[in-house]
PDB file of N, CA and C in Angstrom:
ATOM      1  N   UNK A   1     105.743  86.599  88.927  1.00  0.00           N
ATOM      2  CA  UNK A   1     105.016  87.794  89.312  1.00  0.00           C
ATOM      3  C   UNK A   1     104.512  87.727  90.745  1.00  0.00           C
ATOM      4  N   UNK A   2     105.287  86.779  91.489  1.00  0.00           N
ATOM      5  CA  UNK A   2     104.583  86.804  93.130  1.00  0.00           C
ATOM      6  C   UNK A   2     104.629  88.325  94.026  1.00  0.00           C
ATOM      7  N   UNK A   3     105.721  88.880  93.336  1.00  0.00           N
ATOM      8  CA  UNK A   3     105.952  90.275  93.754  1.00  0.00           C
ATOM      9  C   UNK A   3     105.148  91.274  94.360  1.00  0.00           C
ATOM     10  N   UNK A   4     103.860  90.853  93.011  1.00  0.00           N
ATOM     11  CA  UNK A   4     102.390  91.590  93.153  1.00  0.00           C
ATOM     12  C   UNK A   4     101.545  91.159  93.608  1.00  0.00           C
ATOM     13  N   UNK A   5     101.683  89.663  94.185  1.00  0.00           N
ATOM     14  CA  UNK A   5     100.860  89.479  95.601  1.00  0.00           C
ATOM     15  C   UNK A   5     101.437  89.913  96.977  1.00  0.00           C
ATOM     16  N   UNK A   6      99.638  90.312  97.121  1.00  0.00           N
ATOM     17  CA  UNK A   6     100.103  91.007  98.758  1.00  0.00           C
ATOM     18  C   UNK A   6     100.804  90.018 100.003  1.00  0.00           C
ATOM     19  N   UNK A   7     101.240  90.458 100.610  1.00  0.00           N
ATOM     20  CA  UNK A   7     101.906  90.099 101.666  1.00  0.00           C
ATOM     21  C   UNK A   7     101.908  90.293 102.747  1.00  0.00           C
ATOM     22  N   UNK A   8     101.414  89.887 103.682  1.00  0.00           N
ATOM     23  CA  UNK A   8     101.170  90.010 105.067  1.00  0.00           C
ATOM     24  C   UNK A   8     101.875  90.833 105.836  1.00  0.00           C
ATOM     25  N   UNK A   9     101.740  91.966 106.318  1.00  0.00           N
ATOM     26  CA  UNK A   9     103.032  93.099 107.071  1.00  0.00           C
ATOM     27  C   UNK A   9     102.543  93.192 108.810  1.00  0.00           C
ATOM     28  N   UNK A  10     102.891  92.674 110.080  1.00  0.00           N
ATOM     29  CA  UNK A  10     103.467  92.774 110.950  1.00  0.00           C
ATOM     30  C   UNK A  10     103.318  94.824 111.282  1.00  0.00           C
ATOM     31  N   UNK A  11     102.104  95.171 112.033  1.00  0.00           N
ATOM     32  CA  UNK A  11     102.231  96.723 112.455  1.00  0.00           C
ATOM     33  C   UNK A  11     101.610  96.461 113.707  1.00  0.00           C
ATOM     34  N   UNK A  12     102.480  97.857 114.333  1.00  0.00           N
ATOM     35  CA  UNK A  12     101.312  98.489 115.786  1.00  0.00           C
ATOM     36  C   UNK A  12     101.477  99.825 115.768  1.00  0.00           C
ATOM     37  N   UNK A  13      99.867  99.383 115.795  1.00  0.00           N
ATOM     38  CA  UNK A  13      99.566 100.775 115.354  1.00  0.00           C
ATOM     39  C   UNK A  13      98.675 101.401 116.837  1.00  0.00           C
ATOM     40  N   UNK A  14      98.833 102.286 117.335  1.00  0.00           N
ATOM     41  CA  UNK A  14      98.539 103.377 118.447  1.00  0.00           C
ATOM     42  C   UNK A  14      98.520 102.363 119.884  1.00  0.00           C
ATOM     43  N   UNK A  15      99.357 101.201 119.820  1.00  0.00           N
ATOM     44  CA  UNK A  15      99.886 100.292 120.843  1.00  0.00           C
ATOM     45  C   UNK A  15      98.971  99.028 120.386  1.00  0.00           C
ATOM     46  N   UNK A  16      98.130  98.747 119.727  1.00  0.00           N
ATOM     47  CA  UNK A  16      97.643  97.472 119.020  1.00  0.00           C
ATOM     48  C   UNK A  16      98.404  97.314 118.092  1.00  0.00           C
ATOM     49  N   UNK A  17      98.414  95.512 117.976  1.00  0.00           N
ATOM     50  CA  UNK A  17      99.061  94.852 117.211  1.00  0.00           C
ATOM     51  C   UNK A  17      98.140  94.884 115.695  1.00  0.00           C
ATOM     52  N   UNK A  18      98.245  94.862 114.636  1.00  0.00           N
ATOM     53  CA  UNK A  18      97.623  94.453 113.559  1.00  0.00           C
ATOM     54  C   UNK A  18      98.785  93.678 112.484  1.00  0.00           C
ATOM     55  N   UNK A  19      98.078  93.794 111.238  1.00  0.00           N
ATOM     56  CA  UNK A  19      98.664  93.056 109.957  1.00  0.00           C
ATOM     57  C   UNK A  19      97.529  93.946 108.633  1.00  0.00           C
ATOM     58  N   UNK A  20      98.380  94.069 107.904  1.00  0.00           N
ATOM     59  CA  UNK A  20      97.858  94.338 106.821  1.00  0.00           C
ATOM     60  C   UNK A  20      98.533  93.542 105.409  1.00  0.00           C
ATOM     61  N   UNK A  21      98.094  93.436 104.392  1.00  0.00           N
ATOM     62  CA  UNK A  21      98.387  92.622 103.008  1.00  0.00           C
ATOM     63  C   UNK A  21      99.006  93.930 101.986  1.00  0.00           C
ATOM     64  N   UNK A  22      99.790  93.709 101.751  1.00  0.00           N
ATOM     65  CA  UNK A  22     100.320  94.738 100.564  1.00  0.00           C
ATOM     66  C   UNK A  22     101.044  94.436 100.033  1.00  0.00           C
ATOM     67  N   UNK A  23     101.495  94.894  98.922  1.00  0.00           N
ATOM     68  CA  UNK A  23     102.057  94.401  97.757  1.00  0.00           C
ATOM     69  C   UNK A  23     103.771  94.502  97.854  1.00  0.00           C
ATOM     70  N   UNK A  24     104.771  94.214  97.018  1.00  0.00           N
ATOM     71  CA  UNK A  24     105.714  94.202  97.846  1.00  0.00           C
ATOM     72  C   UNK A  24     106.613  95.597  97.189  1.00  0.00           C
ATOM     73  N   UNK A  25     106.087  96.124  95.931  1.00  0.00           N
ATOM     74  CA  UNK A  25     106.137  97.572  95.502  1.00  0.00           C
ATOM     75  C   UNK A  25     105.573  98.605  95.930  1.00  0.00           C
ATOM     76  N   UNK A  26     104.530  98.604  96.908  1.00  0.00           N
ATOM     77  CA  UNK A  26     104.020  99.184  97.773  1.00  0.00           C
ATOM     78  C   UNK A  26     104.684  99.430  98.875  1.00  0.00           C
ATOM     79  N   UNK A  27     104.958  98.537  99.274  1.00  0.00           N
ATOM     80  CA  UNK A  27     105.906  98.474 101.097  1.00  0.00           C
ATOM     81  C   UNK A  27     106.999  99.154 100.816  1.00  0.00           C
ATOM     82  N   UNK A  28     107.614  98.203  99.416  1.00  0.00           N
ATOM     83  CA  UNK A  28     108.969  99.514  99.175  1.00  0.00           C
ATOM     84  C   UNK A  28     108.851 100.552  99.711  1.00  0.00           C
ATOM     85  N   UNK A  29     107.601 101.374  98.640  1.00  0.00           N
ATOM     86  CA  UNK A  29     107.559 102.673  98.515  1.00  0.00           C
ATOM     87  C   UNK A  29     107.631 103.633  99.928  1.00  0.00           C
ATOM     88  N   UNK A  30     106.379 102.771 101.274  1.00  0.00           N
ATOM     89  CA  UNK A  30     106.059 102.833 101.798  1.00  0.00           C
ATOM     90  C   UNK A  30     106.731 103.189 102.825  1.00  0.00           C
ATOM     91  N   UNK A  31     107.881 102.441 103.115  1.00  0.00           N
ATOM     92  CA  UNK A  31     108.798 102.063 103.788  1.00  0.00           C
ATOM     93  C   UNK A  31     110.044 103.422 103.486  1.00  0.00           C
ATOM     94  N   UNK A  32     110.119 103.872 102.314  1.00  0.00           N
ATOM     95  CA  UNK A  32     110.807 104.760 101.448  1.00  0.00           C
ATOM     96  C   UNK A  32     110.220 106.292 102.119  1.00  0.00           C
ATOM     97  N   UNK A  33     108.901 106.694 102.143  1.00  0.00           N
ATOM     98  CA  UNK A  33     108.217 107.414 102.192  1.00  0.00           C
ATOM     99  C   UNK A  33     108.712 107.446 103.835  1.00  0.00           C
ATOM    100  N   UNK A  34     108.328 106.896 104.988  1.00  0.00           N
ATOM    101  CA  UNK A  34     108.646 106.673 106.194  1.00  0.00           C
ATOM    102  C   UNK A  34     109.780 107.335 106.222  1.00  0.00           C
ATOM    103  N   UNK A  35     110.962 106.973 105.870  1.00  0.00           N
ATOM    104  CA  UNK A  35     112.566 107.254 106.384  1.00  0.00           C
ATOM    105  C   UNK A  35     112.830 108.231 105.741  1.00  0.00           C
ATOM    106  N   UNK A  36     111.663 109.125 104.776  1.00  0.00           N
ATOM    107  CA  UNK A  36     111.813 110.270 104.006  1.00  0.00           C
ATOM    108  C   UNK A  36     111.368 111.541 104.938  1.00  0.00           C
ATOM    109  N   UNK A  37     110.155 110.495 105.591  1.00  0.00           N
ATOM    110  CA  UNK A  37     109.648 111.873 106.323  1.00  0.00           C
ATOM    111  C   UNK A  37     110.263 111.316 108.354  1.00  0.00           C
ATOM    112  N   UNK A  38     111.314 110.609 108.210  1.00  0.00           N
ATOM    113  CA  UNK A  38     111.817 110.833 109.621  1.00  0.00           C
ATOM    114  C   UNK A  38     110.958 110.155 110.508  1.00  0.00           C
ATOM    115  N   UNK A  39     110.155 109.273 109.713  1.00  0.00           N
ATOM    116  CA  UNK A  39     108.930 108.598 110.882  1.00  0.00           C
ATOM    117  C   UNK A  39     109.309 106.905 110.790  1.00  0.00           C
ATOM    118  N   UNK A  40     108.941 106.045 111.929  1.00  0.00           N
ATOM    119  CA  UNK A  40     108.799 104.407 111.741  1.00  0.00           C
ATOM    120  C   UNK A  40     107.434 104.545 111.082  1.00  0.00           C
ATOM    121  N   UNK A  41     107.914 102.915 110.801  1.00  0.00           N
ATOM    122  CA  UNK A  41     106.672 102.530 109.860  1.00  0.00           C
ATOM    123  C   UNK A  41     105.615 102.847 110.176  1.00  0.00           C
ATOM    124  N   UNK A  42     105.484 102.166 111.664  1.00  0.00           N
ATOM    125  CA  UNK A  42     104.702 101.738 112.535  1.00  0.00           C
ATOM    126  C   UNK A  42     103.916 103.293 112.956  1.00  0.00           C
ATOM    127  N   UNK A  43     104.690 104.905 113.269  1.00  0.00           N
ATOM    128  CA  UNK A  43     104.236 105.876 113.293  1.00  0.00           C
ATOM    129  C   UNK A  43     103.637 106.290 111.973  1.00  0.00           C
ATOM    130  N   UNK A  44     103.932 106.282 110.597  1.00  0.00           N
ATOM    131  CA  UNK A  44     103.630 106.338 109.789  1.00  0.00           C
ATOM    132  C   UNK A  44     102.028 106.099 109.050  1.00  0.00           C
ATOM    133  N   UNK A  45     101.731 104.651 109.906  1.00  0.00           N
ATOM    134  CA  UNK A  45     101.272 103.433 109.365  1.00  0.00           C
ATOM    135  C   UNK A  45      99.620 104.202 110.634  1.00  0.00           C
ATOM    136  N   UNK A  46     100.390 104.440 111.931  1.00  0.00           N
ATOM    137  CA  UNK A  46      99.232 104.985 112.686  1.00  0.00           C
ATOM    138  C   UNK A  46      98.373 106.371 112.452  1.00  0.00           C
ATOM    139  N   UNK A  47      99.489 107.374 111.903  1.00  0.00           N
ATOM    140  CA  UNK A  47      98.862 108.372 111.014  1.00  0.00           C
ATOM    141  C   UNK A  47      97.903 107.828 109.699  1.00  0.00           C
ATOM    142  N   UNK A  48      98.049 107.691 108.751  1.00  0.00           N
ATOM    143  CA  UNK A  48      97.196 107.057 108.064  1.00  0.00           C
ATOM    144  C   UNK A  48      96.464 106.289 108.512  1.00  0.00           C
ATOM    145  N   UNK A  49      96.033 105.810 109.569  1.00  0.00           N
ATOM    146  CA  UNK A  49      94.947 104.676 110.278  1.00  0.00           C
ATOM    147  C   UNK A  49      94.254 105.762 110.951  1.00  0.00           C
ATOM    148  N   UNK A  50      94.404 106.678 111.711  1.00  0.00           N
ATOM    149  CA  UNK A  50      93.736 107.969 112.679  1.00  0.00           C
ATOM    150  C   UNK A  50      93.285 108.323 111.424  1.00  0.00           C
ATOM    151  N   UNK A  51      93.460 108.548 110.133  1.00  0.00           N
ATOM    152  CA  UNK A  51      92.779 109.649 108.978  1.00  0.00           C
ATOM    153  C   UNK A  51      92.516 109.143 107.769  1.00  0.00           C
ATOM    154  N   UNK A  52      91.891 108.159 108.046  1.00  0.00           N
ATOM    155  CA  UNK A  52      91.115 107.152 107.071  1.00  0.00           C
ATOM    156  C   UNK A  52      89.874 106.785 107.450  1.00  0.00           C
ATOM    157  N   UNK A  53      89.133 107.061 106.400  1.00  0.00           N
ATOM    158  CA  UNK A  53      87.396 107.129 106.854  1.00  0.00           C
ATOM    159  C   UNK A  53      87.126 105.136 107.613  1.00  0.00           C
ATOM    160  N   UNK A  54      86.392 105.316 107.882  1.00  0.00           N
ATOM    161  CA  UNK A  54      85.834 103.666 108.674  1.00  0.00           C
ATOM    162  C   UNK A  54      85.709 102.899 107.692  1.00  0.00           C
ATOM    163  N   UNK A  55      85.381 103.107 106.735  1.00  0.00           N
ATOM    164  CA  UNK A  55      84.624 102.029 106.140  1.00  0.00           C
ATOM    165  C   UNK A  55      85.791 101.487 104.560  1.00  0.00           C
ATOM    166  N   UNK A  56      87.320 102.473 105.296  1.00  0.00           N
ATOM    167  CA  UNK A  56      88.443 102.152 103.720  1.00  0.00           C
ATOM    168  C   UNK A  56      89.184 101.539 104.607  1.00  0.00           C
ATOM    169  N   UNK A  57      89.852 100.085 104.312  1.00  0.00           N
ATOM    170  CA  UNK A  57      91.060  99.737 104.760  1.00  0.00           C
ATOM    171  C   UNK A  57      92.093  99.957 105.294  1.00  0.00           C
ATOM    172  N   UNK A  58      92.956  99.531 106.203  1.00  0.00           N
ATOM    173  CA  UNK A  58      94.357 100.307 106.362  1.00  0.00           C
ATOM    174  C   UNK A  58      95.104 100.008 104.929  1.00  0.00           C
ATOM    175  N   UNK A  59      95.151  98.262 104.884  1.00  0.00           N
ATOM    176  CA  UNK A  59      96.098  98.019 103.130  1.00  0.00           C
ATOM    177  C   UNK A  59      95.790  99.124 102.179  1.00  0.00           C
ATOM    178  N   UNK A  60      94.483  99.588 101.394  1.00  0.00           N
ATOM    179  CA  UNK A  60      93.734 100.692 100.757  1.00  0.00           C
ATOM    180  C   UNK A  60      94.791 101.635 100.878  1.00  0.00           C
ATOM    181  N   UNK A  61      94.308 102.185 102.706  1.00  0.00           N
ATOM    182  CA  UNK A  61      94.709 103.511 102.924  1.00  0.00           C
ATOM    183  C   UNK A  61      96.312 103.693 102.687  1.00  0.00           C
ATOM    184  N   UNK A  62      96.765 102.480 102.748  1.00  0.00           N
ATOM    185  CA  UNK A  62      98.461 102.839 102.714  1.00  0.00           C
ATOM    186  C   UNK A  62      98.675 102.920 101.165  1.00  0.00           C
ATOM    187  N   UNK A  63      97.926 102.322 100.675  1.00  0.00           N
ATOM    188  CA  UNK A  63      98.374 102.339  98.934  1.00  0.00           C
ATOM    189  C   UNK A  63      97.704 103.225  98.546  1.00  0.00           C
ATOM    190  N   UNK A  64      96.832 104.425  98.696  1.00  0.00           N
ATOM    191  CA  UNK A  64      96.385 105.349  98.255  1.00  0.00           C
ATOM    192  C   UNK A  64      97.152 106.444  98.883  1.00  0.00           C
ATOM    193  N   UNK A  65      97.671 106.313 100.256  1.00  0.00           N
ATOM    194  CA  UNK A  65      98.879 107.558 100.455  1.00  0.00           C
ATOM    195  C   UNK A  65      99.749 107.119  99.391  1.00  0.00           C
ATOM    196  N   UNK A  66     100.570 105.999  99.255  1.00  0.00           N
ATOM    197  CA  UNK A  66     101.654 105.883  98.469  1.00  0.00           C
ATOM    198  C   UNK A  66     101.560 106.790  97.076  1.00  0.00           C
ATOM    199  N   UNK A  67     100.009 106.507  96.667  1.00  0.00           N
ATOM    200  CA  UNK A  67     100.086 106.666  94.630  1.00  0.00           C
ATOM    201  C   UNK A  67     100.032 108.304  95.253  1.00  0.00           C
ATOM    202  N   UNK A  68      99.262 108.735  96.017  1.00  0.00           N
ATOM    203  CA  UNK A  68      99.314 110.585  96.297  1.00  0.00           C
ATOM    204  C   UNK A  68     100.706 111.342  96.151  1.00  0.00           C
ATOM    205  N   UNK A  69     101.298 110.522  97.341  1.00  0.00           N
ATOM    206  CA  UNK A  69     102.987 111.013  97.652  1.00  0.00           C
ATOM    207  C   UNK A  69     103.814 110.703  96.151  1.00  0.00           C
ATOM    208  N   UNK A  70     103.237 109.953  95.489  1.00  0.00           N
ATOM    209  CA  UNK A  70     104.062 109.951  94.242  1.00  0.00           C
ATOM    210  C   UNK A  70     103.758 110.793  93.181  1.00  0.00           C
ATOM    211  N   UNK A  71     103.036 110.958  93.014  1.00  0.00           N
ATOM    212  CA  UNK A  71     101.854 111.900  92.373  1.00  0.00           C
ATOM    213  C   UNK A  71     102.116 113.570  92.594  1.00  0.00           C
ATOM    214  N   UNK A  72     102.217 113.426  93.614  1.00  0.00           N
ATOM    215  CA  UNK A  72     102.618 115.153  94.366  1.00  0.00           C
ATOM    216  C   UNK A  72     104.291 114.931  94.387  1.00  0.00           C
ATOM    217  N   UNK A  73     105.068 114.371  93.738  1.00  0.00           N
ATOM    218  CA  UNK A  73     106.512 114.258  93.457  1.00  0.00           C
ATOM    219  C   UNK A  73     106.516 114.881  92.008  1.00  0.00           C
TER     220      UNK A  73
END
């Protein structure tokens, strides 16, 4: 079940470097969602970081777009 530990992901986001932990059914999705809507990760990854309150995660914020976008499928 290592699957469902998070995993360290490599982003830059609005020209900073970061990392976030996510799961590796997440990133799928994530990653899925990206090349769905015509965006890099990394653009993707900076939208959701600009429109996420201060005090929620980017990891959070990416796995709470994910369950939405699936949800609204």
């Amino acid at each position: 079940m290592s699957e469902y530990r998070p995993k360290k992901r490599s982003l830059m986001l609005n020209g900073h470097k970061t990392s976030v932990s996510v799961e590796e059914p997440f990133w799928i999705y994530f990653c899925k969602l990206a090349n769905e809507k015509d965006l890099s990760i990394n653009a993707l990854a900076s939208d959701i970081d600009l429109k996420r309150a201060s005090d929620v995660g980017l990891a959070t914020s990416i796995r709470i777009f994910c369950l939405n976008e699936a949800q609204n499928n």
